[in-house]
PDB file of N, CA and C in Angstrom:
ATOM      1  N   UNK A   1       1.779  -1.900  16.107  1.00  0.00           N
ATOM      2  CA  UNK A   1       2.699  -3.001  16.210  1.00  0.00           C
ATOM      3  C   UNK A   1       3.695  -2.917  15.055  1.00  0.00           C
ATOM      4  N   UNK A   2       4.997  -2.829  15.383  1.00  0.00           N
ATOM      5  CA  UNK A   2       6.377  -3.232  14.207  1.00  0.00           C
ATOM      6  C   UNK A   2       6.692  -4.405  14.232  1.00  0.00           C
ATOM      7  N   UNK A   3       6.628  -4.623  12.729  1.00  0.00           N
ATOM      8  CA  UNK A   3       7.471  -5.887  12.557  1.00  0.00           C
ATOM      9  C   UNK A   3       8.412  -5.708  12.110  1.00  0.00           C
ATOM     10  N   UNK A   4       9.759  -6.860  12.620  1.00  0.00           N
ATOM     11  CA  UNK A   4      11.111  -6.503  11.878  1.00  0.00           C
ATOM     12  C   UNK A   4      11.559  -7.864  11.102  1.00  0.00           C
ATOM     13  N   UNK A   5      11.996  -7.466  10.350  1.00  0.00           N
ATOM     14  CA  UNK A   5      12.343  -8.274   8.960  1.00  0.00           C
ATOM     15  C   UNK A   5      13.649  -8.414   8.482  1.00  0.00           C
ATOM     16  N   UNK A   6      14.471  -9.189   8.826  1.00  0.00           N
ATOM     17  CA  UNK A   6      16.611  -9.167   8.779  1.00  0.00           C
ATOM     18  C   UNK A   6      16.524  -8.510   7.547  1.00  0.00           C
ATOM     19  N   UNK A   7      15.707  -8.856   6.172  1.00  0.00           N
ATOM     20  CA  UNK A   7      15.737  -8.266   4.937  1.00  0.00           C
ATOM     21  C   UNK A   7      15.629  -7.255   4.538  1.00  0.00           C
ATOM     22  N   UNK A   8      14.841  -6.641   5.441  1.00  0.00           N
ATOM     23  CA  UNK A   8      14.123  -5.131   4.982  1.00  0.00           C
ATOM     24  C   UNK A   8      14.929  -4.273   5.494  1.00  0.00           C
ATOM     25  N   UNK A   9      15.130  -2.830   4.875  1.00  0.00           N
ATOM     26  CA  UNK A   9      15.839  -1.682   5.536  1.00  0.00           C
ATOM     27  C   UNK A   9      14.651  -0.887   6.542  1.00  0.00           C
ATOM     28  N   UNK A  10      13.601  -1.065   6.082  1.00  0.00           N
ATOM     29  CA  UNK A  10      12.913  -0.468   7.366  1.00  0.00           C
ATOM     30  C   UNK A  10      11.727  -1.466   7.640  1.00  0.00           C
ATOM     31  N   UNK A  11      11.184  -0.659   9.030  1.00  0.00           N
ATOM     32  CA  UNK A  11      10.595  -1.734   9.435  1.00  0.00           C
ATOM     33  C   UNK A  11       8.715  -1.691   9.181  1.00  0.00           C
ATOM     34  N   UNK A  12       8.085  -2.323   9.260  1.00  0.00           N
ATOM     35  CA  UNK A  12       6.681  -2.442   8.855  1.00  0.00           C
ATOM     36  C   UNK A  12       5.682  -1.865   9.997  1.00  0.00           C
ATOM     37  N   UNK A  13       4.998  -1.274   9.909  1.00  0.00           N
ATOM     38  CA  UNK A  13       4.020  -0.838  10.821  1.00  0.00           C
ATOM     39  C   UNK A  13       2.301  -1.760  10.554  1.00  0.00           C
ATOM     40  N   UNK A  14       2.095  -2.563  11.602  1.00  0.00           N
ATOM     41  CA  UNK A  14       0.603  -2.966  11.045  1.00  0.00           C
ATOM     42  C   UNK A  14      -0.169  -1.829  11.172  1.00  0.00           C
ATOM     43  N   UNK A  15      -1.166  -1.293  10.158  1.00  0.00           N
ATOM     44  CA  UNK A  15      -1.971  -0.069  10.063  1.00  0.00           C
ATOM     45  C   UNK A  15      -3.231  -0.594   9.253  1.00  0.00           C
ATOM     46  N   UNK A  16      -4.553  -1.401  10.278  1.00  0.00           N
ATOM     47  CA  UNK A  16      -5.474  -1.558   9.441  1.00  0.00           C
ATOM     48  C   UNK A  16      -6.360  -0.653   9.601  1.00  0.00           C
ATOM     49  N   UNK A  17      -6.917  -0.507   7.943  1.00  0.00           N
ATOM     50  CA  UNK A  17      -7.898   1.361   7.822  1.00  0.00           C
ATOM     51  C   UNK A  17      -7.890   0.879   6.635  1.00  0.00           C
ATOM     52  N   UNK A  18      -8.987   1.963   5.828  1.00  0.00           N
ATOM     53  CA  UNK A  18      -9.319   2.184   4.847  1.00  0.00           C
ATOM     54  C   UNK A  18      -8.434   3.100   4.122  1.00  0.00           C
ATOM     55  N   UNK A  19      -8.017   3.160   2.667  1.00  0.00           N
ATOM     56  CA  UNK A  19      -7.443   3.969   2.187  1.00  0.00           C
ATOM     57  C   UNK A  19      -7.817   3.610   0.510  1.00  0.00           C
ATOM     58  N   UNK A  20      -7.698   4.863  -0.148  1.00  0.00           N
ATOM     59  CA  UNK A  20      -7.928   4.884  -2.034  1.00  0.00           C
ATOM     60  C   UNK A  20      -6.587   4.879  -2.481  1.00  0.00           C
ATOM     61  N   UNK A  21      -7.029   3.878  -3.439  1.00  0.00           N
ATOM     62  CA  UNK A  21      -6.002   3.825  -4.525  1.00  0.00           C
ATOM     63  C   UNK A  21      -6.011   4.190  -5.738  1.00  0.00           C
ATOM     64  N   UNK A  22      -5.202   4.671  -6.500  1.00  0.00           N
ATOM     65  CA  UNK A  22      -5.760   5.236  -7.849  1.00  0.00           C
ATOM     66  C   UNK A  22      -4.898   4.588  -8.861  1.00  0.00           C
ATOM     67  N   UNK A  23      -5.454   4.087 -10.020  1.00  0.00           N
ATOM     68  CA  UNK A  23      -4.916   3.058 -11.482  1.00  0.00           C
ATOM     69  C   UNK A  23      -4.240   4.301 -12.182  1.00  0.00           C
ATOM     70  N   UNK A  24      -2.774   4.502 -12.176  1.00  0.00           N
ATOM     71  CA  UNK A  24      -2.531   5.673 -12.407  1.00  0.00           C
ATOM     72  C   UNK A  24      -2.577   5.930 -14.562  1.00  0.00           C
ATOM     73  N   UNK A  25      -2.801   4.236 -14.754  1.00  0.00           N
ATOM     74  CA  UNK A  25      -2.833   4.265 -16.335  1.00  0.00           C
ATOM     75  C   UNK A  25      -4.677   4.706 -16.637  1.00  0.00           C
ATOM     76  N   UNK A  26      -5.148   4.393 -15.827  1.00  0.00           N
ATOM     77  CA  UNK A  26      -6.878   4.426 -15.999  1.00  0.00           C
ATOM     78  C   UNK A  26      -7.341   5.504 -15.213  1.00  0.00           C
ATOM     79  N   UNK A  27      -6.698   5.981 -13.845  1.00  0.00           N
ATOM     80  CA  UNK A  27      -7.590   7.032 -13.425  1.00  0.00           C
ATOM     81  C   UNK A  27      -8.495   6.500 -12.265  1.00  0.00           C
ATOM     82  N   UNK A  28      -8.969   5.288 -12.640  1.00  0.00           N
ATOM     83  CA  UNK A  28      -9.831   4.501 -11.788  1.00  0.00           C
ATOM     84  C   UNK A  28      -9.544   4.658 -10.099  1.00  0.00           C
ATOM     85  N   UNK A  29     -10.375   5.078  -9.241  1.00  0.00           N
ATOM     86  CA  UNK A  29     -10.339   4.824  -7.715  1.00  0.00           C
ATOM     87  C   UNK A  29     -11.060   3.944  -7.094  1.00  0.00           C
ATOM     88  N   UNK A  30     -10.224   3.753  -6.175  1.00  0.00           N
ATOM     89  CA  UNK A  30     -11.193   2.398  -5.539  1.00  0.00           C
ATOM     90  C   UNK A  30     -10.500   1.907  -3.869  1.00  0.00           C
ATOM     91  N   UNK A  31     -11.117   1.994  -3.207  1.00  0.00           N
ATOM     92  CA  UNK A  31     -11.261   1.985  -1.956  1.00  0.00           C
ATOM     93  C   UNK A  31     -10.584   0.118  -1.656  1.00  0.00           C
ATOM     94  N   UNK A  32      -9.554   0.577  -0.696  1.00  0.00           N
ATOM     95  CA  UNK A  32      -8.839  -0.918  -0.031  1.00  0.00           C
ATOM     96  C   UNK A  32      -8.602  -0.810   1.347  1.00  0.00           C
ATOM     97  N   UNK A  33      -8.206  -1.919   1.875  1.00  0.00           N
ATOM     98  CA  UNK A  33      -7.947  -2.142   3.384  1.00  0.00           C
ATOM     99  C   UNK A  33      -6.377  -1.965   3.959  1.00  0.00           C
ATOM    100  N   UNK A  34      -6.035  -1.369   4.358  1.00  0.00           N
ATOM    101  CA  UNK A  34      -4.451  -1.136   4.197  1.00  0.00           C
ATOM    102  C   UNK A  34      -3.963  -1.903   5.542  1.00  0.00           C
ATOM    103  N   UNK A  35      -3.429  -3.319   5.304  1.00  0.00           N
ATOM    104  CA  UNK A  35      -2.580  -3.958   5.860  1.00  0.00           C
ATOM    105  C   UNK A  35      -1.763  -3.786   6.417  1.00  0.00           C
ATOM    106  N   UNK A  36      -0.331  -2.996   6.401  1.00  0.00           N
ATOM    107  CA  UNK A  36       0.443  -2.646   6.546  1.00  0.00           C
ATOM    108  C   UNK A  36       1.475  -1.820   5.733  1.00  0.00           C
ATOM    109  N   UNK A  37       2.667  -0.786   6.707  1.00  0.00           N
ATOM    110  CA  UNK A  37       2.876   0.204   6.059  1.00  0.00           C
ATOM    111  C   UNK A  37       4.441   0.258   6.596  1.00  0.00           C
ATOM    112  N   UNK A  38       5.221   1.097   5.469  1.00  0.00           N
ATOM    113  CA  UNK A  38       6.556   0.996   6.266  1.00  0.00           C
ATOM    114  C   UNK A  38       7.187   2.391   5.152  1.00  0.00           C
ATOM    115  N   UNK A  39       8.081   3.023   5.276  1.00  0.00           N
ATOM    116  CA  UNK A  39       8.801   3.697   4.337  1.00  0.00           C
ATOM    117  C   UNK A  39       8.881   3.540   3.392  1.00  0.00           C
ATOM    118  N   UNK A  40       9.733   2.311   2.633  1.00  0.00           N
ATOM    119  CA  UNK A  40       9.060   2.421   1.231  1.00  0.00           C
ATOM    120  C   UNK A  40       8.211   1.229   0.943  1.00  0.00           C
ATOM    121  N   UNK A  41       7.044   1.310   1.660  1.00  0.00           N
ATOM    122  CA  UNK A  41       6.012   0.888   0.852  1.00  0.00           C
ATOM    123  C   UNK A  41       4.725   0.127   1.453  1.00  0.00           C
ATOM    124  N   UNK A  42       3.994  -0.328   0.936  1.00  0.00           N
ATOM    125  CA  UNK A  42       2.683  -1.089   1.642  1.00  0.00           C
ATOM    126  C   UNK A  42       2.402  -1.931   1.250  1.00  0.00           C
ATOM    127  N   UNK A  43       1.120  -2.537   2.354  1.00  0.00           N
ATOM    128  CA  UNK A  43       0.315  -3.684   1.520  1.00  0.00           C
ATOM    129  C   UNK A  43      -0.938  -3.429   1.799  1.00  0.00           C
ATOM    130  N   UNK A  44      -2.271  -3.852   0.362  1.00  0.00           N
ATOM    131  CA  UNK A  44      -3.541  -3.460   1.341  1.00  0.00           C
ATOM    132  C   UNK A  44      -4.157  -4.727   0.452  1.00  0.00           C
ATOM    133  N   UNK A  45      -5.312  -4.938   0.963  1.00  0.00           N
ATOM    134  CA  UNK A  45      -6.127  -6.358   0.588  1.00  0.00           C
ATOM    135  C   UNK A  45      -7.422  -5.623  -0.243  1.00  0.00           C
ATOM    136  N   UNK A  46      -8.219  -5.965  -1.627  1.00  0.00           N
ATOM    137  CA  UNK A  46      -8.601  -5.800  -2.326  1.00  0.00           C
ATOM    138  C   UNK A  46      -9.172  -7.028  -3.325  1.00  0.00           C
ATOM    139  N   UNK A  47     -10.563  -7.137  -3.912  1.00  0.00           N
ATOM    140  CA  UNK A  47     -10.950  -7.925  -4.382  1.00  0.00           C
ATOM    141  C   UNK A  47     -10.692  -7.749  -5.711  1.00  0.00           C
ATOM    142  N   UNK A  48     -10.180  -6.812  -6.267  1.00  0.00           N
ATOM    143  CA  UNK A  48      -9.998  -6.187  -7.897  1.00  0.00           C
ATOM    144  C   UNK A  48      -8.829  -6.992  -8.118  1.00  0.00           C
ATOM    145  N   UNK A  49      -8.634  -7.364  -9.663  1.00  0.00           N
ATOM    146  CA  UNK A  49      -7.448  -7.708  -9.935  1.00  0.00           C
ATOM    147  C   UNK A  49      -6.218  -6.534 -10.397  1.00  0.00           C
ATOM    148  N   UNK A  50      -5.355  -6.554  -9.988  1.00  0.00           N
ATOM    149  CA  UNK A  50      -4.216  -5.670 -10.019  1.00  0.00           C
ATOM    150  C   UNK A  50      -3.292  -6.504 -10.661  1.00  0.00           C
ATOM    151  N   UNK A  51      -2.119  -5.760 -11.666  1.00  0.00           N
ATOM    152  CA  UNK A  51      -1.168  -6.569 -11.888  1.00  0.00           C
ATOM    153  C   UNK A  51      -0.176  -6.188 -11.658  1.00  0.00           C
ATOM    154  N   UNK A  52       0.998  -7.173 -11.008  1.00  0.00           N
ATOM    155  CA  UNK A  52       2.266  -6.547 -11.049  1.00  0.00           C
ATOM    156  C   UNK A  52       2.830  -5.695 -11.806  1.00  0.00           C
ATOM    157  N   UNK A  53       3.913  -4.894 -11.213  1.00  0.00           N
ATOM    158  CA  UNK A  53       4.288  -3.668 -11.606  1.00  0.00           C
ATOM    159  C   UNK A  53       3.805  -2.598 -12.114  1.00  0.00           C
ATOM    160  N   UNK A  54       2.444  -2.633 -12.020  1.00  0.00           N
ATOM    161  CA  UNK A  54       1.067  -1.486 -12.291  1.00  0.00           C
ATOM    162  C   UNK A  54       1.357  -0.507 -11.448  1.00  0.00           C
ATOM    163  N   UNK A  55       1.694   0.631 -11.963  1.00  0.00           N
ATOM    164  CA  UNK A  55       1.710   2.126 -11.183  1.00  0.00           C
ATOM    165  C   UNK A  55       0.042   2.680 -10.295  1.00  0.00           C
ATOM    166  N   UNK A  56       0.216   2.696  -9.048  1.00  0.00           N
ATOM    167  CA  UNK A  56      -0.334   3.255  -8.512  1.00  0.00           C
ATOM    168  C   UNK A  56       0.155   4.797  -7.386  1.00  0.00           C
ATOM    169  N   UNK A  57      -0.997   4.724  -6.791  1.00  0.00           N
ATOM    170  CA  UNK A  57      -1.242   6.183  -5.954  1.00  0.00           C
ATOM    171  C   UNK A  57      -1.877   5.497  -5.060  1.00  0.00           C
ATOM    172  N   UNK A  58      -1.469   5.690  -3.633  1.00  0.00           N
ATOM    173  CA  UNK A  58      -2.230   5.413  -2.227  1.00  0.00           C
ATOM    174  C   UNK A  58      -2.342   6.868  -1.522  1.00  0.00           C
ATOM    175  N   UNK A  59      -3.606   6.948  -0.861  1.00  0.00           N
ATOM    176  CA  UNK A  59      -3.526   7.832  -0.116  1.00  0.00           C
ATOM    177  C   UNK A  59      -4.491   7.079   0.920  1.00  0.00           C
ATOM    178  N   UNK A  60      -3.760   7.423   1.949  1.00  0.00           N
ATOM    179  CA  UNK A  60      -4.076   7.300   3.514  1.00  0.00           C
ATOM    180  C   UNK A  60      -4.028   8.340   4.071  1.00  0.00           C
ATOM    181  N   UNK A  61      -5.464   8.137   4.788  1.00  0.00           N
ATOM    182  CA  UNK A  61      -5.483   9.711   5.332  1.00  0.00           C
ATOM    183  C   UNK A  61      -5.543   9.158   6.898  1.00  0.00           C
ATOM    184  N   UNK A  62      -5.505  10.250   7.949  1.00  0.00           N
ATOM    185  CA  UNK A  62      -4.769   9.819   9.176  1.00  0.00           C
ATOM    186  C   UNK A  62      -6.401  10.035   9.906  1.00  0.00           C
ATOM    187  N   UNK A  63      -6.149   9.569  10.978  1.00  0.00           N
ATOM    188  CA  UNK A  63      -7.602   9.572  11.884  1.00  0.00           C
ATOM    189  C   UNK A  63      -7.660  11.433  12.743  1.00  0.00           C
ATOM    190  N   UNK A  64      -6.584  11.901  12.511  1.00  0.00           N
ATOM    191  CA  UNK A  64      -6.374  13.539  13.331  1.00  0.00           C
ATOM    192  C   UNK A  64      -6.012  14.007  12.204  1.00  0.00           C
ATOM    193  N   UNK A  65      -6.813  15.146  12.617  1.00  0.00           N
ATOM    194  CA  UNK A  65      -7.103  16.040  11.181  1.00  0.00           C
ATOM    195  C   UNK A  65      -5.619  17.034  11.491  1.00  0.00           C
ATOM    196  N   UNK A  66      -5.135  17.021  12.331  1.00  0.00           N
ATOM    197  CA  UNK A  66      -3.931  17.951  12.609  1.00  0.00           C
ATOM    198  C   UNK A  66      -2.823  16.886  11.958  1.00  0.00           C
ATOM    199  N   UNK A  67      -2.621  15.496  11.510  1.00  0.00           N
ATOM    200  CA  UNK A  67      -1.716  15.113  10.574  1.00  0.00           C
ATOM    201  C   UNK A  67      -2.556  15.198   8.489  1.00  0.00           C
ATOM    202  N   UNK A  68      -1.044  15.481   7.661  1.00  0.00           N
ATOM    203  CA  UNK A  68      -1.546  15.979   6.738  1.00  0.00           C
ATOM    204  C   UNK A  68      -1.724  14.285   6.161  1.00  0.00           C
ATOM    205  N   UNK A  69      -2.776  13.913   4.949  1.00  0.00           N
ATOM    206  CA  UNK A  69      -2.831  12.342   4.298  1.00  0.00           C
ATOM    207  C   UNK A  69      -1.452  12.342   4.269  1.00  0.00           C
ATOM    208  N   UNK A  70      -1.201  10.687   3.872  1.00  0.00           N
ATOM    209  CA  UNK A  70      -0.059  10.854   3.063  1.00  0.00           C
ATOM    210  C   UNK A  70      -0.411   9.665   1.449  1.00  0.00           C
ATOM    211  N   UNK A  71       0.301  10.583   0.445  1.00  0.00           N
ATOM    212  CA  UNK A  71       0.218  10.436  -0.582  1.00  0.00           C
ATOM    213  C   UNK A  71       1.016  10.054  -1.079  1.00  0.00           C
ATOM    214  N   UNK A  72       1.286   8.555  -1.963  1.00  0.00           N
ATOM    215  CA  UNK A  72       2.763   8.115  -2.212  1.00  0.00           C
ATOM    216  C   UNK A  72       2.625   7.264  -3.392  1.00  0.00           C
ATOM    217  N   UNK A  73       3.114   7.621  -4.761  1.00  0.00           N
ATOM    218  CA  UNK A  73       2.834   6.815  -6.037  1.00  0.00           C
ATOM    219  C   UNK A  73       3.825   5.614  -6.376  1.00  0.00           C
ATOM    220  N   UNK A  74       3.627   4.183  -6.219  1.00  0.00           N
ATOM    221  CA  UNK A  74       4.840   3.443  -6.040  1.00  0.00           C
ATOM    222  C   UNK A  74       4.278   2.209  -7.865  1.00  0.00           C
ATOM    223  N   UNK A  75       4.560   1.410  -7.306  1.00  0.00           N
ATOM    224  CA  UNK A  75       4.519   0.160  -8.292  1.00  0.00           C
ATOM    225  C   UNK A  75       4.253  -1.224  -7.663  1.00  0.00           C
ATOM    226  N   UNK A  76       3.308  -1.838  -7.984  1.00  0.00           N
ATOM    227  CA  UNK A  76       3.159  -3.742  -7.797  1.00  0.00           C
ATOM    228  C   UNK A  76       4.397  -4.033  -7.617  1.00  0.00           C
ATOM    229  N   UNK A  77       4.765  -4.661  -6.394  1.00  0.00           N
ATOM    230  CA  UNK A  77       5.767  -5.810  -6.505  1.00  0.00           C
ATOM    231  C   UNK A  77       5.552  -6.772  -6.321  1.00  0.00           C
ATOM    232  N   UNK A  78       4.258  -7.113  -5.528  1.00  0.00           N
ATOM    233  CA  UNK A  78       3.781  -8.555  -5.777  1.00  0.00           C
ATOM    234  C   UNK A  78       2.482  -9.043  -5.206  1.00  0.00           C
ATOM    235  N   UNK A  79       1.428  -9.419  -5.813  1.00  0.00           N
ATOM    236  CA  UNK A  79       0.438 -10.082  -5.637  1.00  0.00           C
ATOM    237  C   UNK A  79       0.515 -11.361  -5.317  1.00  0.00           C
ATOM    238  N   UNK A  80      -0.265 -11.483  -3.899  1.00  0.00           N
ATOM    239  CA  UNK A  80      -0.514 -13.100  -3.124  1.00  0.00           C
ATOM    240  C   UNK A  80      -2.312 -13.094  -3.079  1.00  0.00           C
ATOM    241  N   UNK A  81      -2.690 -14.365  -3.293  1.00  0.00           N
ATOM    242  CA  UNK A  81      -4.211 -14.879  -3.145  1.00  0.00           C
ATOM    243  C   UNK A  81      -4.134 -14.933  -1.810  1.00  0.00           C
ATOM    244  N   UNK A  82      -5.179 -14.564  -0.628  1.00  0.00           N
ATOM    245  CA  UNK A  82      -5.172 -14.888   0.745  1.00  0.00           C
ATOM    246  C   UNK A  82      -6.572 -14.819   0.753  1.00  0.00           C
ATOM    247  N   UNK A  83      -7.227 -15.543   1.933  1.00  0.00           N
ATOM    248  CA  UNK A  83      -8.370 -15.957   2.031  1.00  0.00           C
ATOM    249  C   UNK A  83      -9.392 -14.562   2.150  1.00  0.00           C
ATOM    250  N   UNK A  84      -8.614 -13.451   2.707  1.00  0.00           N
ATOM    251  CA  UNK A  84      -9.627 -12.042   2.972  1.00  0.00           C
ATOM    252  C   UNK A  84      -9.855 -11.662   0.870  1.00  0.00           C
ATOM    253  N   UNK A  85      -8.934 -11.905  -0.114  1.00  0.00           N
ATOM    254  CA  UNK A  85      -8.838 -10.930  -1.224  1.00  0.00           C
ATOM    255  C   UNK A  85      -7.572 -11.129  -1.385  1.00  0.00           C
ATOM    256  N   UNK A  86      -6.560 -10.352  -2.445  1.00  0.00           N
ATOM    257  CA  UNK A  86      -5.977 -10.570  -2.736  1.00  0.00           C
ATOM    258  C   UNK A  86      -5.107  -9.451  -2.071  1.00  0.00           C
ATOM    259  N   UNK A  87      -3.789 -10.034  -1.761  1.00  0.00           N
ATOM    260  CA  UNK A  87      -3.250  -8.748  -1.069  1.00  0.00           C
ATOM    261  C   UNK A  87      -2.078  -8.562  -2.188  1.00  0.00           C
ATOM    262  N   UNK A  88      -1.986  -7.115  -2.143  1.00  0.00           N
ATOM    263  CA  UNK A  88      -1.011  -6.460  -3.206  1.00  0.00           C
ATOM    264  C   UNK A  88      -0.044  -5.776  -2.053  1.00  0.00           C
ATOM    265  N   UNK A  89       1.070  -5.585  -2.528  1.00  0.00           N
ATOM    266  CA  UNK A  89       2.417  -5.050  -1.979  1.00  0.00           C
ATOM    267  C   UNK A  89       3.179  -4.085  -3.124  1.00  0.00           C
ATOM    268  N   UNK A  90       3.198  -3.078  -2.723  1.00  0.00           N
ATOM    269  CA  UNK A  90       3.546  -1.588  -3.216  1.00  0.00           C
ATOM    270  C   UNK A  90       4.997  -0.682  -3.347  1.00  0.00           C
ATOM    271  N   UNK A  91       5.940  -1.015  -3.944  1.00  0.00           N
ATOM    272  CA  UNK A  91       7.251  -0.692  -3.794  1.00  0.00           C
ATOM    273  C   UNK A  91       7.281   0.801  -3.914  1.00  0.00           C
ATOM    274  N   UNK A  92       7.295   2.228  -3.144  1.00  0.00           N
ATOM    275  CA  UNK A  92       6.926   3.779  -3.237  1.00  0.00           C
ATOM    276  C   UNK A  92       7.849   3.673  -4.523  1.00  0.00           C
ATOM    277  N   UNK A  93       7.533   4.839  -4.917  1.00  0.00           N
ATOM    278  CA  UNK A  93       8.491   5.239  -6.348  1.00  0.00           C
ATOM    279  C   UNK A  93       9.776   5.765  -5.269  1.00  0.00           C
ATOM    280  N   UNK A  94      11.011   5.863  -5.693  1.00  0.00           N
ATOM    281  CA  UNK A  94      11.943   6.800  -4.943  1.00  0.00           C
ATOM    282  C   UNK A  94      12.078   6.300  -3.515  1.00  0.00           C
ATOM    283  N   UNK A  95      11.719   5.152  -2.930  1.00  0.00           N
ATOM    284  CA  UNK A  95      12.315   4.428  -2.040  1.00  0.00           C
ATOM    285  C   UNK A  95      13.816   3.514  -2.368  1.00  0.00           C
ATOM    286  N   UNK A  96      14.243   3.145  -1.397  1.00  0.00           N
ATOM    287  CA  UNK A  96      15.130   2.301  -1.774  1.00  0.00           C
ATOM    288  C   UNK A  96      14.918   1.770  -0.504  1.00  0.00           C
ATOM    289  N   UNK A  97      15.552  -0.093  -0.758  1.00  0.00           N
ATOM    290  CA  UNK A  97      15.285  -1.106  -0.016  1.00  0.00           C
ATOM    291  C   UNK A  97      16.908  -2.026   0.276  1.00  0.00           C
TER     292      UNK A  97
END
């Protein structure tokens, strides 16, 4: 399912799955629910606290082994409290919006 957004330059794909994230200041991995996905950027739901503008690494890997993961190091743009965890939103590095 796409969602379209008058604001956004591209559009959102809902994509729920599992995917790792990595604390790119700590190293730390840790497994999240990936919400949704779009060109530049995501959202996935997680019980850890994250803080804005914290550099991360997502990798989502695809359900067919004939597509390659994809791997994309962006930044916090914004943390919301929601009843599943906290959902974080991911601006890719080298996107533009």
């Amino acid at each position: 399912m796409l969602l379209d957004d008058e604001r956004r330059d591209y559009k959102r794909m809902i994509a729920e799955t599992q995917m790792e994230v990595t604390r790119l200041t700590s190293g730390e991995v840790l497994t999240a629910k990936l919400v949704n996905l779009s060109a530049s950027g995501c959202a996935f739901l997680t019980d850890l606290t994250i803080e804005p503008d914290e550099e991360l690494e997502v990798l989502i890997r695809s359900p067919s082994e004939r597509l390659e993961p994809l791997r994309r190091s962006g930044q916090v743009a914004r943390v919301t409290q929601e009843e599943e965890g906290r959902l974080i939103a991911i601006h890719f590095s080298g996107a533009s919006d």
